[in-house]
PDB file of N, CA and C in Angstrom:
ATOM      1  N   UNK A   1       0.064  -2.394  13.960  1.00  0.00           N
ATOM      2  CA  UNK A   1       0.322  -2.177  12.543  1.00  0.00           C
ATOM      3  C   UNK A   1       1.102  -3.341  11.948  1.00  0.00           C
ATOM      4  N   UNK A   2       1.898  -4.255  12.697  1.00  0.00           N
ATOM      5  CA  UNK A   2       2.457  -5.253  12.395  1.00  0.00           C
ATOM      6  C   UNK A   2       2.061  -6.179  11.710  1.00  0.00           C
ATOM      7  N   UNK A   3       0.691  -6.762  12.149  1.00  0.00           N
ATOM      8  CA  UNK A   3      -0.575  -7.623  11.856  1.00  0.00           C
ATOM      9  C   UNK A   3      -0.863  -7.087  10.336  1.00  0.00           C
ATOM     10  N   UNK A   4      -0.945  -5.671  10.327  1.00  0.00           N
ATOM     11  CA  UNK A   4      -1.489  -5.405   8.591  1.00  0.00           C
ATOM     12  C   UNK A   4      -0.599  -5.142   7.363  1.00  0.00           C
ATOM     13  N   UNK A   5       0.778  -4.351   8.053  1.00  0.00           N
ATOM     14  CA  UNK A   5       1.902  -4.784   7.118  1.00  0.00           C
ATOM     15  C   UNK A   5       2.465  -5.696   6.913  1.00  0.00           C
ATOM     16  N   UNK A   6       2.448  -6.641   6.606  1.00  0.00           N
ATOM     17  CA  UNK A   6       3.197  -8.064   6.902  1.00  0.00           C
ATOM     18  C   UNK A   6       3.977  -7.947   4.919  1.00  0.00           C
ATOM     19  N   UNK A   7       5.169  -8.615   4.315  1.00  0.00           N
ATOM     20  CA  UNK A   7       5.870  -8.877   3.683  1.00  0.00           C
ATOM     21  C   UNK A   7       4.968  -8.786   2.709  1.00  0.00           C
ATOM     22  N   UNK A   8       4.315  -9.664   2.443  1.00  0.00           N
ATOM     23  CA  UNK A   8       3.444  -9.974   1.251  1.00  0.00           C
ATOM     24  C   UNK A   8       2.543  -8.536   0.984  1.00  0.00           C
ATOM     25  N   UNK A   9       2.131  -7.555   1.582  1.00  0.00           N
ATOM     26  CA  UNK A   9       1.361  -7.051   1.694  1.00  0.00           C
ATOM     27  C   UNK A   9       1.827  -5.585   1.232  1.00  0.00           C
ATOM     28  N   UNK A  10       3.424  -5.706   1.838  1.00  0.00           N
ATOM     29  CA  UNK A  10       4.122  -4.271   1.665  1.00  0.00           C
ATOM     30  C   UNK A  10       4.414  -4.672  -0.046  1.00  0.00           C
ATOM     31  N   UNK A  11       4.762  -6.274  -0.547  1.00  0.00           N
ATOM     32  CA  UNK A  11       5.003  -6.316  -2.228  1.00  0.00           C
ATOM     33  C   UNK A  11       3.872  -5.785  -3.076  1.00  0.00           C
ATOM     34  N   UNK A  12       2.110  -6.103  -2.261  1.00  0.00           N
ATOM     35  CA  UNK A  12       1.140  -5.625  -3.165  1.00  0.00           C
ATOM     36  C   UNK A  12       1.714  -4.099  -3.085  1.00  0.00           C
ATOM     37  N   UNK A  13       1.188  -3.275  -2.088  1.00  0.00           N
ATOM     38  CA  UNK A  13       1.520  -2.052  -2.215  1.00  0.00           C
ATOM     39  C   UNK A  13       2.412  -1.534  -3.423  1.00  0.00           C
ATOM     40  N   UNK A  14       3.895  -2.220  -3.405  1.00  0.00           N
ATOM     41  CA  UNK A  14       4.689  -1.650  -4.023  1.00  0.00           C
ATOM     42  C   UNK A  14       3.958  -2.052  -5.654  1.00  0.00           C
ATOM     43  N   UNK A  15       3.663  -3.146  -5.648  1.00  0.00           N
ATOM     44  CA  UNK A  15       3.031  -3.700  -7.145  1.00  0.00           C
ATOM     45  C   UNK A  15       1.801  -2.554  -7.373  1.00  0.00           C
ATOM     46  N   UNK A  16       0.927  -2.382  -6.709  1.00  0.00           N
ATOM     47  CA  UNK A  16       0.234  -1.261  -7.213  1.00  0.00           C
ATOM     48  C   UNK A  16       0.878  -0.252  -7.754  1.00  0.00           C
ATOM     49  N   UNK A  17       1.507   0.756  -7.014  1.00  0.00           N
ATOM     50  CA  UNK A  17       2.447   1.410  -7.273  1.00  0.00           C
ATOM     51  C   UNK A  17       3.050   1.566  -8.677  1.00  0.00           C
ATOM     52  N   UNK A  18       3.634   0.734  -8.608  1.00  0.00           N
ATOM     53  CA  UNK A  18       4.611  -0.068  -9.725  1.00  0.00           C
ATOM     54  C   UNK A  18       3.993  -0.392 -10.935  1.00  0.00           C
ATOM     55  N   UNK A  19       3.039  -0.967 -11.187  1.00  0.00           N
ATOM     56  CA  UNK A  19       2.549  -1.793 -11.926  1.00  0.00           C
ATOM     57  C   UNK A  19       0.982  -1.330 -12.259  1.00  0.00           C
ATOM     58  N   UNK A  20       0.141  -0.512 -11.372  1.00  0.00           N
ATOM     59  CA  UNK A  20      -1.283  -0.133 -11.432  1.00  0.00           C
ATOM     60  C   UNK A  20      -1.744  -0.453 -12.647  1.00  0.00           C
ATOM     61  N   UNK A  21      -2.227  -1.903 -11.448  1.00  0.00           N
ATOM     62  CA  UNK A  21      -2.947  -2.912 -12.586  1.00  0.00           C
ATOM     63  C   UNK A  21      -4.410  -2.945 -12.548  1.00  0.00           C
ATOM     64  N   UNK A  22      -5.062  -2.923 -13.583  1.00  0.00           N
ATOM     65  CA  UNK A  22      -6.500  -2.701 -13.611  1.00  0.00           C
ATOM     66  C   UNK A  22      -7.316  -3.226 -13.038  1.00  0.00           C
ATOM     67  N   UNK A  23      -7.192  -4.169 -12.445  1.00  0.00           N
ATOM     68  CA  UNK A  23      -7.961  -5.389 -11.605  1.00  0.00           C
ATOM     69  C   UNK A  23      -7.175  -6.090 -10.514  1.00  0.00           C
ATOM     70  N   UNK A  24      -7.518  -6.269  -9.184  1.00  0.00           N
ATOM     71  CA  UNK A  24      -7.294  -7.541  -8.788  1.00  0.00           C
ATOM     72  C   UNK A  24      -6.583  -8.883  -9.362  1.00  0.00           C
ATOM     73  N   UNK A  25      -7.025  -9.184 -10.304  1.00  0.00           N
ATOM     74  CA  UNK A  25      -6.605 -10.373 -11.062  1.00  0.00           C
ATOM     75  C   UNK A  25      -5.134 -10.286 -11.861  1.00  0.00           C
ATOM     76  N   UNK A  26      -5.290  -8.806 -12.225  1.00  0.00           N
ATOM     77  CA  UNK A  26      -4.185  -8.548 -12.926  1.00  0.00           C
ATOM     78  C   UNK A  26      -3.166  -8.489 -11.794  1.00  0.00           C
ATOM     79  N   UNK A  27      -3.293  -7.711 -10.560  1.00  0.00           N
ATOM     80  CA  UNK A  27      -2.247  -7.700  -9.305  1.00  0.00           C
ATOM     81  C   UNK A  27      -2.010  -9.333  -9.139  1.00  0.00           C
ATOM     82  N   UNK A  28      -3.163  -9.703  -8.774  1.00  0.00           N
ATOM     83  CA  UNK A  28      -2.192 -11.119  -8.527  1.00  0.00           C
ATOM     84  C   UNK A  28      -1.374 -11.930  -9.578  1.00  0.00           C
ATOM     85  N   UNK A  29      -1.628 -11.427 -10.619  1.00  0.00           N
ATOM     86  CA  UNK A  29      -0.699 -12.340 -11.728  1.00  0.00           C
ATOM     87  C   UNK A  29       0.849 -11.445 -11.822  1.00  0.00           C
ATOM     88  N   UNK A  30       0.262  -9.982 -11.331  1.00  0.00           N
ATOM     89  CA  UNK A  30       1.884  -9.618 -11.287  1.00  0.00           C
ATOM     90  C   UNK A  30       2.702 -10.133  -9.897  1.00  0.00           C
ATOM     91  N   UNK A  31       2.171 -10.503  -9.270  1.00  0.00           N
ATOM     92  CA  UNK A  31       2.896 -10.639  -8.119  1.00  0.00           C
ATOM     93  C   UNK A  31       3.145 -12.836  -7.924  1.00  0.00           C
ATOM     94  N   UNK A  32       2.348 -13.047  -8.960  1.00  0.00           N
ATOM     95  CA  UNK A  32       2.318 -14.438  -8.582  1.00  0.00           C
ATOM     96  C   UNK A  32       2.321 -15.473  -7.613  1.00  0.00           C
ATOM     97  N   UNK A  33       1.261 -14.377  -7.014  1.00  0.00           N
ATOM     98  CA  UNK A  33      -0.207 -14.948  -5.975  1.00  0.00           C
ATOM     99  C   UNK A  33      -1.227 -15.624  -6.308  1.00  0.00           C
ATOM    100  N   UNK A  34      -2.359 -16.570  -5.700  1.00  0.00           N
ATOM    101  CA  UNK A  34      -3.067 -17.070  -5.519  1.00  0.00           C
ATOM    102  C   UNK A  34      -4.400 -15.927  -5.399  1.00  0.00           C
ATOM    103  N   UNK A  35      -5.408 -15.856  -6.106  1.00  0.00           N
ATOM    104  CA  UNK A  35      -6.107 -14.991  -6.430  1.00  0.00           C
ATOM    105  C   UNK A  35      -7.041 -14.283  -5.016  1.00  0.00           C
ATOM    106  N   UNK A  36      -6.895 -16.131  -4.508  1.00  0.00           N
ATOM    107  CA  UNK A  36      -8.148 -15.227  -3.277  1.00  0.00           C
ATOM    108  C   UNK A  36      -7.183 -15.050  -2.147  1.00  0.00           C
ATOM    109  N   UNK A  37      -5.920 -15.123  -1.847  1.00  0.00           N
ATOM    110  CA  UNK A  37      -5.259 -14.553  -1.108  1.00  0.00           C
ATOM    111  C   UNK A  37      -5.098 -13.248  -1.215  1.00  0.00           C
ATOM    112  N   UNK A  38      -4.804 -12.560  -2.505  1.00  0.00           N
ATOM    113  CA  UNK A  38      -4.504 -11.326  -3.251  1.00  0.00           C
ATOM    114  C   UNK A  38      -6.100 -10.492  -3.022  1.00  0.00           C
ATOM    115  N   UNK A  39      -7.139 -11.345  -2.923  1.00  0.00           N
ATOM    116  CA  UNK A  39      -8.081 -10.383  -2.398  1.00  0.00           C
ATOM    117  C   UNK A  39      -8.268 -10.155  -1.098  1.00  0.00           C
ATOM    118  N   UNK A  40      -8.035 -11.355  -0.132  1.00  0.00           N
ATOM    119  CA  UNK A  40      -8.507 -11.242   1.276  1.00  0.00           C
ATOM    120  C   UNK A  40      -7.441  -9.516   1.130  1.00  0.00           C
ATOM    121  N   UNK A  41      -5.950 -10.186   0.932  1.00  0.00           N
ATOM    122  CA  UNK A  41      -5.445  -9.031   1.126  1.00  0.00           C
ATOM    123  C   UNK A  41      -5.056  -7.685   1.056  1.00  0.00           C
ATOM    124  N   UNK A  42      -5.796  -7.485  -0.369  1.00  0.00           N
ATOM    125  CA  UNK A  42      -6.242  -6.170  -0.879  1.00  0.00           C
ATOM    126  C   UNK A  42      -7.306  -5.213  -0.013  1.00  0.00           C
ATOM    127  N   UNK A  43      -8.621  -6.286   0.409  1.00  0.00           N
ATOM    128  CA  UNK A  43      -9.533  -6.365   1.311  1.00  0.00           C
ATOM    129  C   UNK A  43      -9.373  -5.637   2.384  1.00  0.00           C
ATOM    130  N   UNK A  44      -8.011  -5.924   3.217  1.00  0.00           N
ATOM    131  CA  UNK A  44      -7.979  -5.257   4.451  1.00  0.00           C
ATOM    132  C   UNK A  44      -6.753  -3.913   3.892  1.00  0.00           C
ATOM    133  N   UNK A  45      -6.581  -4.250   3.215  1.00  0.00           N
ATOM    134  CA  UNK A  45      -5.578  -2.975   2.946  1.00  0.00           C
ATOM    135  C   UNK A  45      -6.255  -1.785   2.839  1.00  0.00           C
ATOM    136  N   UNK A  46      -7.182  -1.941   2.037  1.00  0.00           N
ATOM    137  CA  UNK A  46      -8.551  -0.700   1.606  1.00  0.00           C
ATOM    138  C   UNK A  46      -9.264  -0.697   3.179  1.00  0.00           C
ATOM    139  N   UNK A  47      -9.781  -1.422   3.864  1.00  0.00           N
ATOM    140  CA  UNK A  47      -9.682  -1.457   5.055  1.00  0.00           C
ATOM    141  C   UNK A  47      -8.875  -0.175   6.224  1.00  0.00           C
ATOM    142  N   UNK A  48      -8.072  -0.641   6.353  1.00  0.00           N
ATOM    143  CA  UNK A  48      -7.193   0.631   6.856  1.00  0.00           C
ATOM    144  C   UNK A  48      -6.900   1.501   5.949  1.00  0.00           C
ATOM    145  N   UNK A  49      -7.517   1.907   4.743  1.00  0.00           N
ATOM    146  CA  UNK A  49      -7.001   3.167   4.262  1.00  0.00           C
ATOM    147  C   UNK A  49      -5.446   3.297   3.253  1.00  0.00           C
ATOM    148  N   UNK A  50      -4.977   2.056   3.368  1.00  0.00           N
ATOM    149  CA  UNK A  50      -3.649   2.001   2.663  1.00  0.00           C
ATOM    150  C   UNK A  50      -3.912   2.346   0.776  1.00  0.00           C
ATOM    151  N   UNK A  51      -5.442   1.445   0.613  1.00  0.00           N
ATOM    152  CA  UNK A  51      -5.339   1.482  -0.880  1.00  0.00           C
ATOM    153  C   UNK A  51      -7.129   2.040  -0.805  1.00  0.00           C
ATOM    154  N   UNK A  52      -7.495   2.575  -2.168  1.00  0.00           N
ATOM    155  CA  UNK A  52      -8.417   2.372  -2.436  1.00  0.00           C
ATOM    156  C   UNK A  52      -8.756   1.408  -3.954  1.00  0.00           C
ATOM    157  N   UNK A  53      -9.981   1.185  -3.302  1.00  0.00           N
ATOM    158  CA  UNK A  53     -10.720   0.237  -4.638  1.00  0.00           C
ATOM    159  C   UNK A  53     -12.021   0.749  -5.455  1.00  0.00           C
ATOM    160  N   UNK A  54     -11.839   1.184  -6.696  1.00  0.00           N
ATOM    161  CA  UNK A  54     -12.490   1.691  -7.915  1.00  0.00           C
ATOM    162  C   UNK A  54     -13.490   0.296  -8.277  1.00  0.00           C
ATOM    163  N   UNK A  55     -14.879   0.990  -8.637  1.00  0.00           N
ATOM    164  CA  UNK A  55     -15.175   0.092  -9.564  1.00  0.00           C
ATOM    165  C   UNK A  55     -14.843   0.228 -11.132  1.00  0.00           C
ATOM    166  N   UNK A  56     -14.172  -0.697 -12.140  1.00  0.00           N
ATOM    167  CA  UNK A  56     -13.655  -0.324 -13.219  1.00  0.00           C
ATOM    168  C   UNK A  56     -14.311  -0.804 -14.542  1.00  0.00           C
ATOM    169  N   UNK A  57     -14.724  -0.579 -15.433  1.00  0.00           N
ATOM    170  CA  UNK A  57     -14.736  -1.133 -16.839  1.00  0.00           C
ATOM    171  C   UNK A  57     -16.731  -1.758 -16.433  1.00  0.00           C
ATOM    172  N   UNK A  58     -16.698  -2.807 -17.787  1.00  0.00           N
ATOM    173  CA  UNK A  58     -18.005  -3.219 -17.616  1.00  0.00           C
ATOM    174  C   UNK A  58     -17.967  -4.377 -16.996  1.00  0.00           C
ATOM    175  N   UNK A  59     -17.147  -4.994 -16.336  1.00  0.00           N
ATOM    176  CA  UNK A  59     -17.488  -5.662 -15.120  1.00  0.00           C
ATOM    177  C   UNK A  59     -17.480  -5.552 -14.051  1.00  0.00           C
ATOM    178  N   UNK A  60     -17.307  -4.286 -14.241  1.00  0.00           N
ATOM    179  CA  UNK A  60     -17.072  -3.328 -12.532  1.00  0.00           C
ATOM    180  C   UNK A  60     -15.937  -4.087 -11.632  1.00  0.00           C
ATOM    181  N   UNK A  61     -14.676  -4.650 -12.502  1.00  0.00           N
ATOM    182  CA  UNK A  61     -13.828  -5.137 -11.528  1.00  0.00           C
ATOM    183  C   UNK A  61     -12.958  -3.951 -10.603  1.00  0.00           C
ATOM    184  N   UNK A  62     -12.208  -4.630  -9.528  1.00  0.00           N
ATOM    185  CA  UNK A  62     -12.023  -3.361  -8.651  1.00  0.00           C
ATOM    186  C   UNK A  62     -10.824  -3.013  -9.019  1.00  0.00           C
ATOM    187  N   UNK A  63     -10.725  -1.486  -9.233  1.00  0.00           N
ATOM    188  CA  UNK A  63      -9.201  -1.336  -9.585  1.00  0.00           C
ATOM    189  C   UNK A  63      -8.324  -0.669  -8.180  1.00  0.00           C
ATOM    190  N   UNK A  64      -7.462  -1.580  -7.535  1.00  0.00           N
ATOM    191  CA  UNK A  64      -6.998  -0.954  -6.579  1.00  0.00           C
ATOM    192  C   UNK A  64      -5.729   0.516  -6.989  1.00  0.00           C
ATOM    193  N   UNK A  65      -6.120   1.403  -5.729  1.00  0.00           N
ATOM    194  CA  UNK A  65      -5.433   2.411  -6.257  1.00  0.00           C
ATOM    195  C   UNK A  65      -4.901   2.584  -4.645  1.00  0.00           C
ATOM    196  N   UNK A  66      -2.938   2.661  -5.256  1.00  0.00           N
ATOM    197  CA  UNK A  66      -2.600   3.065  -4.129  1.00  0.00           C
ATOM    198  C   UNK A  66      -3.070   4.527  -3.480  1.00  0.00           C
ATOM    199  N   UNK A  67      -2.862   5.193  -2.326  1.00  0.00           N
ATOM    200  CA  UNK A  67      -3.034   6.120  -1.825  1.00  0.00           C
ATOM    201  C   UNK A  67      -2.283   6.915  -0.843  1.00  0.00           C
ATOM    202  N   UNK A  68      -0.426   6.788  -1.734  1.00  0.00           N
ATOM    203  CA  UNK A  68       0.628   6.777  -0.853  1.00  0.00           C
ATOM    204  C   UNK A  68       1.767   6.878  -1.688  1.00  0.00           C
ATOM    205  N   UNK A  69       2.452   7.761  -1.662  1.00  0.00           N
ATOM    206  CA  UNK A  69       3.750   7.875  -2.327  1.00  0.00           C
ATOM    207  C   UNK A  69       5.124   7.082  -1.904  1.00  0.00           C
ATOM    208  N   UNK A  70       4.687   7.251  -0.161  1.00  0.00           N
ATOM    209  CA  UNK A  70       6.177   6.621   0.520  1.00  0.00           C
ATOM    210  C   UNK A  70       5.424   5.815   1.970  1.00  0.00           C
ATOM    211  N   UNK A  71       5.460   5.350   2.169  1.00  0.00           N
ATOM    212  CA  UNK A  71       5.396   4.468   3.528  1.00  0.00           C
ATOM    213  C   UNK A  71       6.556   3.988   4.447  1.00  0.00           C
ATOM    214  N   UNK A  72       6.377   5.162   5.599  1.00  0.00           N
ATOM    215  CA  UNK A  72       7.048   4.954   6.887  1.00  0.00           C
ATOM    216  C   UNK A  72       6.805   4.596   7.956  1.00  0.00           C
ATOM    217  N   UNK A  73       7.717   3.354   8.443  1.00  0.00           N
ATOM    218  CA  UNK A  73       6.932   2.548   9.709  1.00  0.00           C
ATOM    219  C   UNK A  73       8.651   3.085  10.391  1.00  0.00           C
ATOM    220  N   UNK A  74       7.876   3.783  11.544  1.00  0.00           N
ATOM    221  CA  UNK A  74       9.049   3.666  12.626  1.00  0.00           C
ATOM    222  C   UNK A  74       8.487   2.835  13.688  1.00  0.00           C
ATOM    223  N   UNK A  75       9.302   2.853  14.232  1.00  0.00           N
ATOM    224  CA  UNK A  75       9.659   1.721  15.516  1.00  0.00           C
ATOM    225  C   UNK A  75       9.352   2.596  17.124  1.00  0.00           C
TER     226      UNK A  75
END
């Protein structure tokens, strides 16, 4: 689980959360990321189940949606 939570990854989370931004594009501008980093890493997040991804509006961009109130990593 180490490999998929990593720092950057637990800030998207919280930015979804936080911020449930309509697009991809919009997450990475809140977080002031690099766009295709912000997707690889959205990518695997929906991946394991952390987020899901909507198709949204008329460009069918993806709207990530968290799927988690609290996230606990024990040791």
């Amino acid at each position: 689980m180490g490999k998929v939570v990593t720092g950057a990854r637990l800030e998207l989370l919280t930015a979804i959360r936080a911020y449930k931004p309509k697009s991809i594009q919009a997450l990475s501008r809140f977080v002031k990321r690099d766009f295709k980093n912000v997707y690889q890493d959205v990518k695997l997040l929906a991946e394991y189940g952390l987020i899901e991804l909507k198709e949204s509006g008329a460009r069918k961009a993806a709207l990530p949606i968290a799927k988690f109130t609290e996230l606990l990593i024990a040791a």
